[in-house]
PDB file of N, CA and C in Angstrom:
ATOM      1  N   UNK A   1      -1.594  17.439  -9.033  1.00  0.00           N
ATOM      2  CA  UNK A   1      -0.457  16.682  -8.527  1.00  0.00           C
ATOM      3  C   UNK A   1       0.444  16.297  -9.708  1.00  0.00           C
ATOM      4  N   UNK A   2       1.706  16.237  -9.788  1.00  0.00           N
ATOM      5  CA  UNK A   2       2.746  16.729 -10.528  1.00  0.00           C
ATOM      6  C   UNK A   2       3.124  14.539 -10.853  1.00  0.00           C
ATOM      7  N   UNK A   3       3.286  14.558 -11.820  1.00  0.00           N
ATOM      8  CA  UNK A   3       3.858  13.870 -12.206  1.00  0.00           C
ATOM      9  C   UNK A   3       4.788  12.866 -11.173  1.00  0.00           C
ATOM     10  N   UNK A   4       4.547  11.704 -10.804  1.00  0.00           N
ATOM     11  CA  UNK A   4       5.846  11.382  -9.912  1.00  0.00           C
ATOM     12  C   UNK A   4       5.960  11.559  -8.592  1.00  0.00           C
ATOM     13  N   UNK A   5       4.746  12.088  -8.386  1.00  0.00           N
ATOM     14  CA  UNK A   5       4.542  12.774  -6.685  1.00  0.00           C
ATOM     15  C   UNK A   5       3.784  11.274  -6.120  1.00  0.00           C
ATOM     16  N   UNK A   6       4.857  11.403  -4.743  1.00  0.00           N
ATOM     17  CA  UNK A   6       4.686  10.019  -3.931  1.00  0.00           C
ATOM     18  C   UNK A   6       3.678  10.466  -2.770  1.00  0.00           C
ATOM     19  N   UNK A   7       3.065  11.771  -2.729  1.00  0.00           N
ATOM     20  CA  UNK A   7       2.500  12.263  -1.663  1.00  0.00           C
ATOM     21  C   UNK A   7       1.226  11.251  -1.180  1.00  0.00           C
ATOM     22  N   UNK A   8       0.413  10.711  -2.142  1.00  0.00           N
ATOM     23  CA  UNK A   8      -0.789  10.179  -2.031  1.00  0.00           C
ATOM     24  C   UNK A   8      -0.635   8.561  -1.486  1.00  0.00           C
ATOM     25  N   UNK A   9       0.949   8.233  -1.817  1.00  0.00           N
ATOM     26  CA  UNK A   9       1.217   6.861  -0.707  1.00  0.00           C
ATOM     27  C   UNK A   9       1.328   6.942   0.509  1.00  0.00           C
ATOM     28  N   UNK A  10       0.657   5.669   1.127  1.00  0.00           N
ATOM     29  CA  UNK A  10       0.947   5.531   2.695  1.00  0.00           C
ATOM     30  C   UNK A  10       2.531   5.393   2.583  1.00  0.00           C
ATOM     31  N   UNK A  11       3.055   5.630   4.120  1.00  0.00           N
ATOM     32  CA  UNK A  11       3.981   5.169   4.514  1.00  0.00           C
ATOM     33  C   UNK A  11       4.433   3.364   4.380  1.00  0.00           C
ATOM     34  N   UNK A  12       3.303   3.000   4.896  1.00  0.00           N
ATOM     35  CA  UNK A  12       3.663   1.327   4.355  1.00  0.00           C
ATOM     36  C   UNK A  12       4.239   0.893   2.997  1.00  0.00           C
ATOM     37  N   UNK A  13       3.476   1.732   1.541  1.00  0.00           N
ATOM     38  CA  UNK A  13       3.754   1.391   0.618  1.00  0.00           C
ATOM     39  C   UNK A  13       5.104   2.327   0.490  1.00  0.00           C
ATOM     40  N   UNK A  14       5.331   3.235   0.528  1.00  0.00           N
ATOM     41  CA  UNK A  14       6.774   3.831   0.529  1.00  0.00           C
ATOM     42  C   UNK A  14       8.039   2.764   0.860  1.00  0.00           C
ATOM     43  N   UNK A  15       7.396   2.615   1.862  1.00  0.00           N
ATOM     44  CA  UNK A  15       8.806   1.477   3.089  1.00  0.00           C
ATOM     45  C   UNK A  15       8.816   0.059   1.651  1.00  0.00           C
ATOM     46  N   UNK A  16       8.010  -0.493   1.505  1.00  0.00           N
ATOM     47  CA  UNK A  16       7.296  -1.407   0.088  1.00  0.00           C
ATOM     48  C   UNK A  16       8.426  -1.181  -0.964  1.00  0.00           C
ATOM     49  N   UNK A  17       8.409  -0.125  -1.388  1.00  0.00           N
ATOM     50  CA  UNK A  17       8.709   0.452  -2.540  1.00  0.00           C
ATOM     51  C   UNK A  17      10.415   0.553  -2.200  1.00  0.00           C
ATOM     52  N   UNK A  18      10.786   0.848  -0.992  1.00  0.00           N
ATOM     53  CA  UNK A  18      12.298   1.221  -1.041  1.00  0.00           C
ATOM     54  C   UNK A  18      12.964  -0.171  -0.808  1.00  0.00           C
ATOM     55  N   UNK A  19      12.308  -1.381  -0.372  1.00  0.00           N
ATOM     56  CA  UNK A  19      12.545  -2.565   0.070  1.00  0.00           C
ATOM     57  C   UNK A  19      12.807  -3.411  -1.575  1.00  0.00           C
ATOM     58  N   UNK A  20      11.629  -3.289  -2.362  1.00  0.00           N
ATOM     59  CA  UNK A  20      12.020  -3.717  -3.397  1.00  0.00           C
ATOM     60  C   UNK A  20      13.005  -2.719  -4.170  1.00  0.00           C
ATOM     61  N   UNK A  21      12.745  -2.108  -4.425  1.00  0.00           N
ATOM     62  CA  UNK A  21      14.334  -1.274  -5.094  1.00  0.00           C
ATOM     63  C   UNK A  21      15.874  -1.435  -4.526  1.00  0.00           C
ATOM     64  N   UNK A  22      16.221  -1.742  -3.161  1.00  0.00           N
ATOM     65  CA  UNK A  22      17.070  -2.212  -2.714  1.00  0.00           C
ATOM     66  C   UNK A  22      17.326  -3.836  -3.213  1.00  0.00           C
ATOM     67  N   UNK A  23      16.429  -4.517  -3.421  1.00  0.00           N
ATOM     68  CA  UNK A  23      16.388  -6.090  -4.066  1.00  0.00           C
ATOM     69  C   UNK A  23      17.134  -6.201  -5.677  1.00  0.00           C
ATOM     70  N   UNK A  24      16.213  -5.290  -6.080  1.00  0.00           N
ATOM     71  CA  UNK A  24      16.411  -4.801  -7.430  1.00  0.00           C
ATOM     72  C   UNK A  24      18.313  -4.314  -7.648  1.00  0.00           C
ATOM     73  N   UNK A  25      18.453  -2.899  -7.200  1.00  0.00           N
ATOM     74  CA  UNK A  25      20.116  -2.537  -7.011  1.00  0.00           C
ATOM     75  C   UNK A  25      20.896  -3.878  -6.687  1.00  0.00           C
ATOM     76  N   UNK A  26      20.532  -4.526  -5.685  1.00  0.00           N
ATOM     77  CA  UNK A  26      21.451  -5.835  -5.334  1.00  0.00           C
ATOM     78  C   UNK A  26      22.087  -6.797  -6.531  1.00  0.00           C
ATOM     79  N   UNK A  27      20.868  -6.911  -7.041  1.00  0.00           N
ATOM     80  CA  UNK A  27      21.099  -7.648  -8.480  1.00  0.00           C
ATOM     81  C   UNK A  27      21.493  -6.971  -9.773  1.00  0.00           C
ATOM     82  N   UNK A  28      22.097  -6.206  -9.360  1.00  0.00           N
ATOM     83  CA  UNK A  28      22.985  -4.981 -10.531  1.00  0.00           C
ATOM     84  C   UNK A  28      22.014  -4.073 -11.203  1.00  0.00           C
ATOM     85  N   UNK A  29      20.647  -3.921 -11.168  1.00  0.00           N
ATOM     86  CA  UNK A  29      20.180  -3.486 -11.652  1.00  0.00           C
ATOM     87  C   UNK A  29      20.117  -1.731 -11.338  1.00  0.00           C
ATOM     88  N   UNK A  30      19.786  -0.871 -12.393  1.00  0.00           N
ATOM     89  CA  UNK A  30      20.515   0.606 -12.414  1.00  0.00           C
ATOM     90  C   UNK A  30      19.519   1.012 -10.911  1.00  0.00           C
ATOM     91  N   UNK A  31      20.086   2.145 -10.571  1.00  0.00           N
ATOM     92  CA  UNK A  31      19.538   2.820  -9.732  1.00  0.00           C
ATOM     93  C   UNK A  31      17.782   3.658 -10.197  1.00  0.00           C
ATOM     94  N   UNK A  32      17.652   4.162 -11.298  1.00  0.00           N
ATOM     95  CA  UNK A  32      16.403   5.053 -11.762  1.00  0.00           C
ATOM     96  C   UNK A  32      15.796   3.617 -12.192  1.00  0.00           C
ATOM     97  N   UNK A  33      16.337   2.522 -12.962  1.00  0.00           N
ATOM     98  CA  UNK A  33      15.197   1.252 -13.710  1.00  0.00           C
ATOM     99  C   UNK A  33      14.691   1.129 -12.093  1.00  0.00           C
ATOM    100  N   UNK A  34      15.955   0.936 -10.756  1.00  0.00           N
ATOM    101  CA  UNK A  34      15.217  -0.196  -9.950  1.00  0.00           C
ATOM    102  C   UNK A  34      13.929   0.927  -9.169  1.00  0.00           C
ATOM    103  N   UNK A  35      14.194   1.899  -9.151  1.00  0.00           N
ATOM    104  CA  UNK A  35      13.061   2.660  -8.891  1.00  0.00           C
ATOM    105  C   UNK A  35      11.808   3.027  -9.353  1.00  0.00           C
ATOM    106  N   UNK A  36      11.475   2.486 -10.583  1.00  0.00           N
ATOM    107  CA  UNK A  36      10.653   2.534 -11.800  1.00  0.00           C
ATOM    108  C   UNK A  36      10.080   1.313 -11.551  1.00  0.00           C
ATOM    109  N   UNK A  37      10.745  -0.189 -11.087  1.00  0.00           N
ATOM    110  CA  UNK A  37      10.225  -1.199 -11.424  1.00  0.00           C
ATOM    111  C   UNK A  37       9.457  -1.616  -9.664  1.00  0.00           C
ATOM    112  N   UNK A  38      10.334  -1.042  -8.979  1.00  0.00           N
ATOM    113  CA  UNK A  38       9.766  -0.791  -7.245  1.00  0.00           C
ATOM    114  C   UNK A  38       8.560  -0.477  -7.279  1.00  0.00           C
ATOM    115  N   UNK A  39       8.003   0.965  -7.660  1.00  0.00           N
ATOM    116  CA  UNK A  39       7.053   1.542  -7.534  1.00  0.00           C
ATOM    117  C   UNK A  39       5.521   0.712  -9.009  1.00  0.00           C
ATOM    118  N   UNK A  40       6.130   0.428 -10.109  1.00  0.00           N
ATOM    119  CA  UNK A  40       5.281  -0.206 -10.484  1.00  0.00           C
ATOM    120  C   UNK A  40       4.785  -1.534  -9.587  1.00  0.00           C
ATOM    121  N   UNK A  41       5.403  -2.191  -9.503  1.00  0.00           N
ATOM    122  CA  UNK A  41       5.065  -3.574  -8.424  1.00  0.00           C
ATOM    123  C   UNK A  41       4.461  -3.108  -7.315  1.00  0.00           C
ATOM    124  N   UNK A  42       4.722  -2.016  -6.384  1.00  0.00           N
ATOM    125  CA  UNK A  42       4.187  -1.518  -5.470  1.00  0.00           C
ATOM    126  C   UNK A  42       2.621  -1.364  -5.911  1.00  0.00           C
ATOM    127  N   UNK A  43       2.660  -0.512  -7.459  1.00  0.00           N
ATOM    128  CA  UNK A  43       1.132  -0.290  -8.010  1.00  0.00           C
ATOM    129  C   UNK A  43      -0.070  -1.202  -8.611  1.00  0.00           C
ATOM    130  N   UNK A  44       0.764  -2.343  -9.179  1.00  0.00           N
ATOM    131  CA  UNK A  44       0.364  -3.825  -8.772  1.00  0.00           C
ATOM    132  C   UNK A  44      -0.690  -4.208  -8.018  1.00  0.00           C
ATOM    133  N   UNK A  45       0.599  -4.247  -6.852  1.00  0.00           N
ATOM    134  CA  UNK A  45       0.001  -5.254  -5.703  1.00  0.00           C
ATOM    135  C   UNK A  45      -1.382  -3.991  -4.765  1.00  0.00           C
ATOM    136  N   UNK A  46      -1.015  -2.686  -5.076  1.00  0.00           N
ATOM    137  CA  UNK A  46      -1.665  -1.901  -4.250  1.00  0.00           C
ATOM    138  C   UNK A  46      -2.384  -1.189  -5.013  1.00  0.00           C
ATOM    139  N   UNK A  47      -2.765  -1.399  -6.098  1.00  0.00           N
ATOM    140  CA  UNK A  47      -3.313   0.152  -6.845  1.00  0.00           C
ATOM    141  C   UNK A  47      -3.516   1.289  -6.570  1.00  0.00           C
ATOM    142  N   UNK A  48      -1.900   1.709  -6.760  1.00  0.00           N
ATOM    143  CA  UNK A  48      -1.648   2.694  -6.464  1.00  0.00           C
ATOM    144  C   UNK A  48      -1.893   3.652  -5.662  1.00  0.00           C
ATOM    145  N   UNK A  49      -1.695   5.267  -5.199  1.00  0.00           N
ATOM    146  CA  UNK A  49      -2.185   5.908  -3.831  1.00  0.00           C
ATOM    147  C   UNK A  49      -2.724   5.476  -2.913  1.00  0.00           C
ATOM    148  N   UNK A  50      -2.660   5.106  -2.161  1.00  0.00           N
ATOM    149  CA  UNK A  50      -4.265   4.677  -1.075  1.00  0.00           C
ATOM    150  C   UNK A  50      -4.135   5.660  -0.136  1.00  0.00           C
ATOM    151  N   UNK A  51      -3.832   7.006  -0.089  1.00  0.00           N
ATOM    152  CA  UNK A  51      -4.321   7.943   1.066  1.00  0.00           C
ATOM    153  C   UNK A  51      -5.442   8.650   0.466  1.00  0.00           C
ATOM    154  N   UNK A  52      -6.038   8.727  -0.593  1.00  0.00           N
ATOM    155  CA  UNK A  52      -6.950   9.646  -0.720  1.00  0.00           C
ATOM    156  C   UNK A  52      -8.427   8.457  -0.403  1.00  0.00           C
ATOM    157  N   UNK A  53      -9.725   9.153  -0.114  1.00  0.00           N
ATOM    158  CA  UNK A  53     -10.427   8.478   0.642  1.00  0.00           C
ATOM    159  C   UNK A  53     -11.464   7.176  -0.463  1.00  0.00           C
ATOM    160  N   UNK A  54     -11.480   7.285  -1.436  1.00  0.00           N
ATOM    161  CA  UNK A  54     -12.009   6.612  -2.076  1.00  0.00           C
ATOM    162  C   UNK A  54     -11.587   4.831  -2.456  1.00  0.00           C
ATOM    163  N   UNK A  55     -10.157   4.895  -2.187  1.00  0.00           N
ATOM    164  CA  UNK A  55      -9.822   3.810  -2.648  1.00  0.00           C
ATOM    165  C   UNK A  55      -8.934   2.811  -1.128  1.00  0.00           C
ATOM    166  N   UNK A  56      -9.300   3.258   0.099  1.00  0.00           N
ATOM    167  CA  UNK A  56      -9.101   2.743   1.390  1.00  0.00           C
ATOM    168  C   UNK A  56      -9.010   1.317   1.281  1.00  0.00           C
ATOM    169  N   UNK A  57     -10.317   0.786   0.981  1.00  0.00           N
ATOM    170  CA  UNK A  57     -10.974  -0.746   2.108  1.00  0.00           C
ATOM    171  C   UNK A  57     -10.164  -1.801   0.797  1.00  0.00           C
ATOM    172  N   UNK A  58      -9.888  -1.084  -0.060  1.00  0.00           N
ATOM    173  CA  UNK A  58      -9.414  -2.337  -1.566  1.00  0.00           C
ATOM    174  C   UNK A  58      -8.611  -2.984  -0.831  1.00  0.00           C
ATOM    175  N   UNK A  59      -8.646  -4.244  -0.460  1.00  0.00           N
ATOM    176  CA  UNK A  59      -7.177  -5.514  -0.465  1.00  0.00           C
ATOM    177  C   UNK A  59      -6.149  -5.279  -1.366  1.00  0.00           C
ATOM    178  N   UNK A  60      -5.011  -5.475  -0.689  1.00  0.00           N
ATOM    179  CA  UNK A  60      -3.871  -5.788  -1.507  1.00  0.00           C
ATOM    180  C   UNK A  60      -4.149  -6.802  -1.797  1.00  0.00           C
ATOM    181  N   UNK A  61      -3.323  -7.326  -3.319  1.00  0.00           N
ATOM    182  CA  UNK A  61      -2.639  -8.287  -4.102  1.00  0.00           C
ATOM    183  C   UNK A  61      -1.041  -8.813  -3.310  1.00  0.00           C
ATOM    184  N   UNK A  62      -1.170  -9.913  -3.385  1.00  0.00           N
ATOM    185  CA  UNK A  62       0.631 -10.397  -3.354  1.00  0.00           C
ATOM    186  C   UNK A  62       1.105 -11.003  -4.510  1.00  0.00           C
ATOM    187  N   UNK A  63       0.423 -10.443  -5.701  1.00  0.00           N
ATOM    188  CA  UNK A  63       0.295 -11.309  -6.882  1.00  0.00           C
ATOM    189  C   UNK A  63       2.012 -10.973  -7.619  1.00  0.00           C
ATOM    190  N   UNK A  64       2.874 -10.569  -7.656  1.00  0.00           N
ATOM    191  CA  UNK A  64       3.789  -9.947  -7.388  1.00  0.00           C
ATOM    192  C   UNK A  64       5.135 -10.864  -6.628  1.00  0.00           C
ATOM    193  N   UNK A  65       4.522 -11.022  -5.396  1.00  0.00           N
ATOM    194  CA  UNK A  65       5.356 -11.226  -4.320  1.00  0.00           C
ATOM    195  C   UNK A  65       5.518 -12.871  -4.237  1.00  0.00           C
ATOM    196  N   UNK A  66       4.909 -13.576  -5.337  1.00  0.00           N
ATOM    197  CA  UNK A  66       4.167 -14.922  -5.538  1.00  0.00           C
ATOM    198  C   UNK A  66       5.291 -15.149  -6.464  1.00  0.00           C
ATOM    199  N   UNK A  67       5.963 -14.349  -7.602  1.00  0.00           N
ATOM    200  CA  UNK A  67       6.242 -14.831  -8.884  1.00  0.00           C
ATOM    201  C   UNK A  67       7.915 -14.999  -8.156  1.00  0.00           C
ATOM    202  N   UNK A  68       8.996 -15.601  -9.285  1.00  0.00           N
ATOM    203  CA  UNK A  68      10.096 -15.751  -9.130  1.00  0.00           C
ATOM    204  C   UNK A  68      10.439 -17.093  -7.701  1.00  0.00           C
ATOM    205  N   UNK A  69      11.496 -17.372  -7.340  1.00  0.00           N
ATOM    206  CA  UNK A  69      11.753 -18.333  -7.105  1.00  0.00           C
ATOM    207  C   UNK A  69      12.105 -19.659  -7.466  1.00  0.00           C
ATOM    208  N   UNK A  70      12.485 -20.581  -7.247  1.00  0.00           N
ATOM    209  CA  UNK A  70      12.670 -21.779  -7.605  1.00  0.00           C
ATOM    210  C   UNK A  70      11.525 -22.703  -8.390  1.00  0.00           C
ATOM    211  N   UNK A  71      11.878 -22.894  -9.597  1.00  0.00           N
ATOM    212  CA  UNK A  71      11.022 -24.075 -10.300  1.00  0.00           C
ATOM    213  C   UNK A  71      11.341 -25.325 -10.428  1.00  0.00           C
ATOM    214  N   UNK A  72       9.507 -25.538  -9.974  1.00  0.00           N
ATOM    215  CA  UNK A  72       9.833 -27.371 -10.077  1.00  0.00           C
ATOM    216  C   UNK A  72       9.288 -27.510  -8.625  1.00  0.00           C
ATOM    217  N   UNK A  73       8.604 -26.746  -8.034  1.00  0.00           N
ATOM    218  CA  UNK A  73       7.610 -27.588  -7.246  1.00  0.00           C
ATOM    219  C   UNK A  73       8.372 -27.292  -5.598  1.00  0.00           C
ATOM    220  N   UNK A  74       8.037 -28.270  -4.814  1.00  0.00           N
ATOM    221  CA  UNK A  74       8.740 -28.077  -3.426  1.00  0.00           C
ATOM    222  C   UNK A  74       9.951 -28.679  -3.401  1.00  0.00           C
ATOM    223  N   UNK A  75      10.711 -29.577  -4.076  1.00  0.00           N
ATOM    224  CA  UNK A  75      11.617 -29.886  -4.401  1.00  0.00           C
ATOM    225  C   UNK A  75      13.121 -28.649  -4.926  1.00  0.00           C
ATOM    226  N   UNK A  76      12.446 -28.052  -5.506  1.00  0.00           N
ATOM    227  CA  UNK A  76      13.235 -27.305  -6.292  1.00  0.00           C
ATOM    228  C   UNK A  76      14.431 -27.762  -7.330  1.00  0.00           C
ATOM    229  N   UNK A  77      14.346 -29.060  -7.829  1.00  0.00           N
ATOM    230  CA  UNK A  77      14.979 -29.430  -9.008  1.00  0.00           C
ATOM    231  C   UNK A  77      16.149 -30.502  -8.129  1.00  0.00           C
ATOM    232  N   UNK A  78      15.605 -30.342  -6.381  1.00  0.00           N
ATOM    233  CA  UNK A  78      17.355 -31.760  -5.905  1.00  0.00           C
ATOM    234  C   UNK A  78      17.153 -32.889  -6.078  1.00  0.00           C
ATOM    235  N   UNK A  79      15.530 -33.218  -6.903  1.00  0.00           N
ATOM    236  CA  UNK A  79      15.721 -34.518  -7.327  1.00  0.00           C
ATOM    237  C   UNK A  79      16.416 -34.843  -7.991  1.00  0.00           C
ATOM    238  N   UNK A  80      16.682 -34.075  -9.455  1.00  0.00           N
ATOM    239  CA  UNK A  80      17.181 -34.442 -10.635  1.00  0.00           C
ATOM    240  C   UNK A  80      19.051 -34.360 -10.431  1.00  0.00           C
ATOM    241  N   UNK A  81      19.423 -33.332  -9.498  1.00  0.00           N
ATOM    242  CA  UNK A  81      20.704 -32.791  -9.332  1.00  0.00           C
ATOM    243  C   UNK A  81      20.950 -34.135  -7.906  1.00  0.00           C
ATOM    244  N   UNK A  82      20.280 -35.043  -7.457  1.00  0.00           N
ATOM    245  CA  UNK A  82      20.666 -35.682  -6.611  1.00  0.00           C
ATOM    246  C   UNK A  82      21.062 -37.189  -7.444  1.00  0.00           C
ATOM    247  N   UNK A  83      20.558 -37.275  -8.296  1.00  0.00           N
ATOM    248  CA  UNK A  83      20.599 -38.628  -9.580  1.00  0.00           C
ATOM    249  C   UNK A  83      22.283 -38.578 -10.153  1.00  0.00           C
ATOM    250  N   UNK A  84      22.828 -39.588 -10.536  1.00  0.00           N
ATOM    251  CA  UNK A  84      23.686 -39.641 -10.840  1.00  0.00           C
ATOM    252  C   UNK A  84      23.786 -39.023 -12.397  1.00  0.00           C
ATOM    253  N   UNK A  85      24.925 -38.503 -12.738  1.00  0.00           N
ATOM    254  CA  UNK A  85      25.179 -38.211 -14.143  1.00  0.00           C
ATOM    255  C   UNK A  85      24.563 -39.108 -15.135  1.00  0.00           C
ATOM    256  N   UNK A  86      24.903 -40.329 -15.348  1.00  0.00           N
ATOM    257  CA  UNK A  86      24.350 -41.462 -15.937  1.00  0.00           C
ATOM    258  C   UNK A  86      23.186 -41.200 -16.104  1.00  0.00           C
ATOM    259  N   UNK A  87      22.164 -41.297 -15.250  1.00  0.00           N
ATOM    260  CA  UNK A  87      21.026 -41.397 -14.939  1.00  0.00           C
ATOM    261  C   UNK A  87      20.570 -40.352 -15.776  1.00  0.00           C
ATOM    262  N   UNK A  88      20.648 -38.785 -15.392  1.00  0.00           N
ATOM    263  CA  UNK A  88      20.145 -37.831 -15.718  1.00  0.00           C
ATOM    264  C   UNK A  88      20.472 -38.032 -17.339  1.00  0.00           C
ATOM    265  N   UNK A  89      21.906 -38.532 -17.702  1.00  0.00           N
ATOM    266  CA  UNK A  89      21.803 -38.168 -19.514  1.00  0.00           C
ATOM    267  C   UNK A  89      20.528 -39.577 -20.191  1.00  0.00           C
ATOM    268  N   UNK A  90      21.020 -40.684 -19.629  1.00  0.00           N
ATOM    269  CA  UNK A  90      19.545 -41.706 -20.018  1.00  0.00           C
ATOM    270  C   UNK A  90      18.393 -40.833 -20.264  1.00  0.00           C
ATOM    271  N   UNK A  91      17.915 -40.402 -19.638  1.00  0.00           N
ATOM    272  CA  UNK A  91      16.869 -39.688 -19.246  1.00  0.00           C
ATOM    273  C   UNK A  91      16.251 -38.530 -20.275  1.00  0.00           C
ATOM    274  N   UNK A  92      17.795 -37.907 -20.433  1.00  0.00           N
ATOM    275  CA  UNK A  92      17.808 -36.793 -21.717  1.00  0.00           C
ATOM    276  C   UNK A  92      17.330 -37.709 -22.908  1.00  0.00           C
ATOM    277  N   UNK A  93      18.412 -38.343 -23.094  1.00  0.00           N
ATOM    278  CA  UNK A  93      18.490 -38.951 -24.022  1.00  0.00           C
ATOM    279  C   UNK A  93      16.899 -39.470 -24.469  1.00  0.00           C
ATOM    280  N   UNK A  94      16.179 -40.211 -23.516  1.00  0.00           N
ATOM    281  CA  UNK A  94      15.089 -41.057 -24.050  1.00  0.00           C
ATOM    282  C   UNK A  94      13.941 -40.031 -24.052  1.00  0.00           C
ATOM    283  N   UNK A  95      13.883 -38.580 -23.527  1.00  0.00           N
ATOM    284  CA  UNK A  95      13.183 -37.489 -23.461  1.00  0.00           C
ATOM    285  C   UNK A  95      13.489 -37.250 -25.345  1.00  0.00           C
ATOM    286  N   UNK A  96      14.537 -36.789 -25.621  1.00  0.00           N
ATOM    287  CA  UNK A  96      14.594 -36.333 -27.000  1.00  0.00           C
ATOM    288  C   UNK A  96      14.534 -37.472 -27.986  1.00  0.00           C
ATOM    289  N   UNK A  97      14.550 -38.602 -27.965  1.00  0.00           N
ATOM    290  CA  UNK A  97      14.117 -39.538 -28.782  1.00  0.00           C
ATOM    291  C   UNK A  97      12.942 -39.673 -28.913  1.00  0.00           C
ATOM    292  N   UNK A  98      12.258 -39.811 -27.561  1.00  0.00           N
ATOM    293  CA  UNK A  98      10.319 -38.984 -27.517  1.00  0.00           C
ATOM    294  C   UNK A  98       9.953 -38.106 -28.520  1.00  0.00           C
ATOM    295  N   UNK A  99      10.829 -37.257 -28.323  1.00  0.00           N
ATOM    296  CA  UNK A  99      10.587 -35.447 -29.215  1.00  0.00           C
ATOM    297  C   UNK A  99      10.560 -35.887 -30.486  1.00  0.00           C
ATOM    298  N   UNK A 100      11.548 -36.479 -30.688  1.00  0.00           N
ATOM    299  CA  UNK A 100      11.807 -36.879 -32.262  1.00  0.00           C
ATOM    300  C   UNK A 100      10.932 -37.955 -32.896  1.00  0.00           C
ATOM    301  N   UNK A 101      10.322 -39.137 -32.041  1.00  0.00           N
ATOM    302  CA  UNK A 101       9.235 -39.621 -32.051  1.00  0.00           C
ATOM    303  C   UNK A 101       8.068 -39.005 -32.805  1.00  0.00           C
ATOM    304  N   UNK A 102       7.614 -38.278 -31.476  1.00  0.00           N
ATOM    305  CA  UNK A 102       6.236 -37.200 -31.975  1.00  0.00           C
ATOM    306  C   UNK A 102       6.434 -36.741 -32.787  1.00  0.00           C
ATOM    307  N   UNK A 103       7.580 -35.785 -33.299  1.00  0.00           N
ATOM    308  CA  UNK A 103       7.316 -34.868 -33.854  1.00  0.00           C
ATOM    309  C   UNK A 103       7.269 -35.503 -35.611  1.00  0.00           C
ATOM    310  N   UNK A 104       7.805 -36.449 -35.527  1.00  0.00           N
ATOM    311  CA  UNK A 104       8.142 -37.509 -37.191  1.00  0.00           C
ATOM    312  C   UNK A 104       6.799 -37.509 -37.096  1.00  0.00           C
ATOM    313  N   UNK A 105       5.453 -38.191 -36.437  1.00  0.00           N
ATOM    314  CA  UNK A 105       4.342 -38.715 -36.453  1.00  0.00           C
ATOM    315  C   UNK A 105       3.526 -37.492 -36.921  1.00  0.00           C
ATOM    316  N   UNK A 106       3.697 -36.089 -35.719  1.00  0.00           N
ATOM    317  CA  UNK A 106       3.128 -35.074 -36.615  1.00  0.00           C
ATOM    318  C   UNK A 106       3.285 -34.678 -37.663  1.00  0.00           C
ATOM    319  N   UNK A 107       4.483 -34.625 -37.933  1.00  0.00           N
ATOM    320  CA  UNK A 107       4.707 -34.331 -39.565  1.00  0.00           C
ATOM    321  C   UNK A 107       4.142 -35.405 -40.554  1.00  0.00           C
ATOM    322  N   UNK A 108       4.215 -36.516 -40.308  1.00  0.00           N
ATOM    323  CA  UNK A 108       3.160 -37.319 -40.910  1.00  0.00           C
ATOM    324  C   UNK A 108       1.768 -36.910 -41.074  1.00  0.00           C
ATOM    325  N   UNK A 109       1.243 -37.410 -40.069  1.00  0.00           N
ATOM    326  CA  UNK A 109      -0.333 -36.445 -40.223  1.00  0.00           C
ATOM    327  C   UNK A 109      -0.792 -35.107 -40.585  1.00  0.00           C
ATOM    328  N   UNK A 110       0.140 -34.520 -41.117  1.00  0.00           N
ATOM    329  CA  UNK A 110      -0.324 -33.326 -41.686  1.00  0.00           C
ATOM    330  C   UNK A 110      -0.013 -33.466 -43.002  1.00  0.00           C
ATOM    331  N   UNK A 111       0.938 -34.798 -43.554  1.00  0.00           N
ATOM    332  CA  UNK A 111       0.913 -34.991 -44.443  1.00  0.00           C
ATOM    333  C   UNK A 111      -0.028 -35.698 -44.969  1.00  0.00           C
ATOM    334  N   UNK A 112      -0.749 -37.106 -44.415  1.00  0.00           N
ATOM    335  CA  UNK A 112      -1.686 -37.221 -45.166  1.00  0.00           C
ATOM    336  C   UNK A 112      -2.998 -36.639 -44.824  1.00  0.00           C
ATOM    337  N   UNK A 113      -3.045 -35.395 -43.856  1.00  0.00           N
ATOM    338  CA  UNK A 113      -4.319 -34.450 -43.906  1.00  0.00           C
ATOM    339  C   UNK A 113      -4.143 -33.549 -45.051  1.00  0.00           C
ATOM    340  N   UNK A 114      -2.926 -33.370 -45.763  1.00  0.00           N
ATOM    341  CA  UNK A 114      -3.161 -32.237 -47.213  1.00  0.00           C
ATOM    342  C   UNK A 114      -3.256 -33.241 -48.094  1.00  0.00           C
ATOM    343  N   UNK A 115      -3.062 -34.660 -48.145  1.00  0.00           N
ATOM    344  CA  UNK A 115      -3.655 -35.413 -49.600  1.00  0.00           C
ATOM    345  C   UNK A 115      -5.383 -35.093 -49.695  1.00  0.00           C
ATOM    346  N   UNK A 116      -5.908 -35.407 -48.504  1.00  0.00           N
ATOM    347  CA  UNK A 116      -7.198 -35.846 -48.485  1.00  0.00           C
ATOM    348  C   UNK A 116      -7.919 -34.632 -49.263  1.00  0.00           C
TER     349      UNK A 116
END
């Protein structure tokens, strides 16, 4: 079997495969990458062929189909975007004074861990 040959996929994973590559094109991405990155994810979640008889009863993965989306939980970040301007720079603000906090203290302690 030749390089590239889709013969050994079910139909399900085909339909799979043209669904994400259409996702892929949407988001400008080239026509041959989004077909490359379709069929890997397809091989992913399915390891690869499943018409030949050995590799049938394996479960799919949705491990794949899990990633991307909104971060930050079930919320998706309208807490912070629902807070007033004010609010949110306070916030910055006393976050990076933290940073600058710690990070003075670590640099300390590694200073007097090389006297010792």
């Amino acid at each position: 079997m030749p390089r590239g040959d889709k013969s050994s996929y079910t139909d399900k994973q085909k339909r799979k495969a043209e669904y994400i590559e259409e996702g892929y094109e949407k988001r400008g991405v080239g026509k041959k990458e989004a077909e490359r990155r379709a069929w890997a994810t397809v091989n992913k979640e399915t390891g690869g062929g499943n018409k030949s008889g050995s590799g049938r009863g394996v479960k799919d993965t949705n491990v794949s189909a899990r990633r991307g989306g909104r971060i930050g939980g079930p919320r998706g970040g309208k807490a912070a975007a629902s807070r007033p301007a004010a609010a949110r720079s306070r916030s910055a603000k006393k976050a990076a004074a933290t940073r600058k906090r710690k990070a003075a203290a670590r640099s300390s302690a590694r200073k007097t861990a090389r006297r010792k």
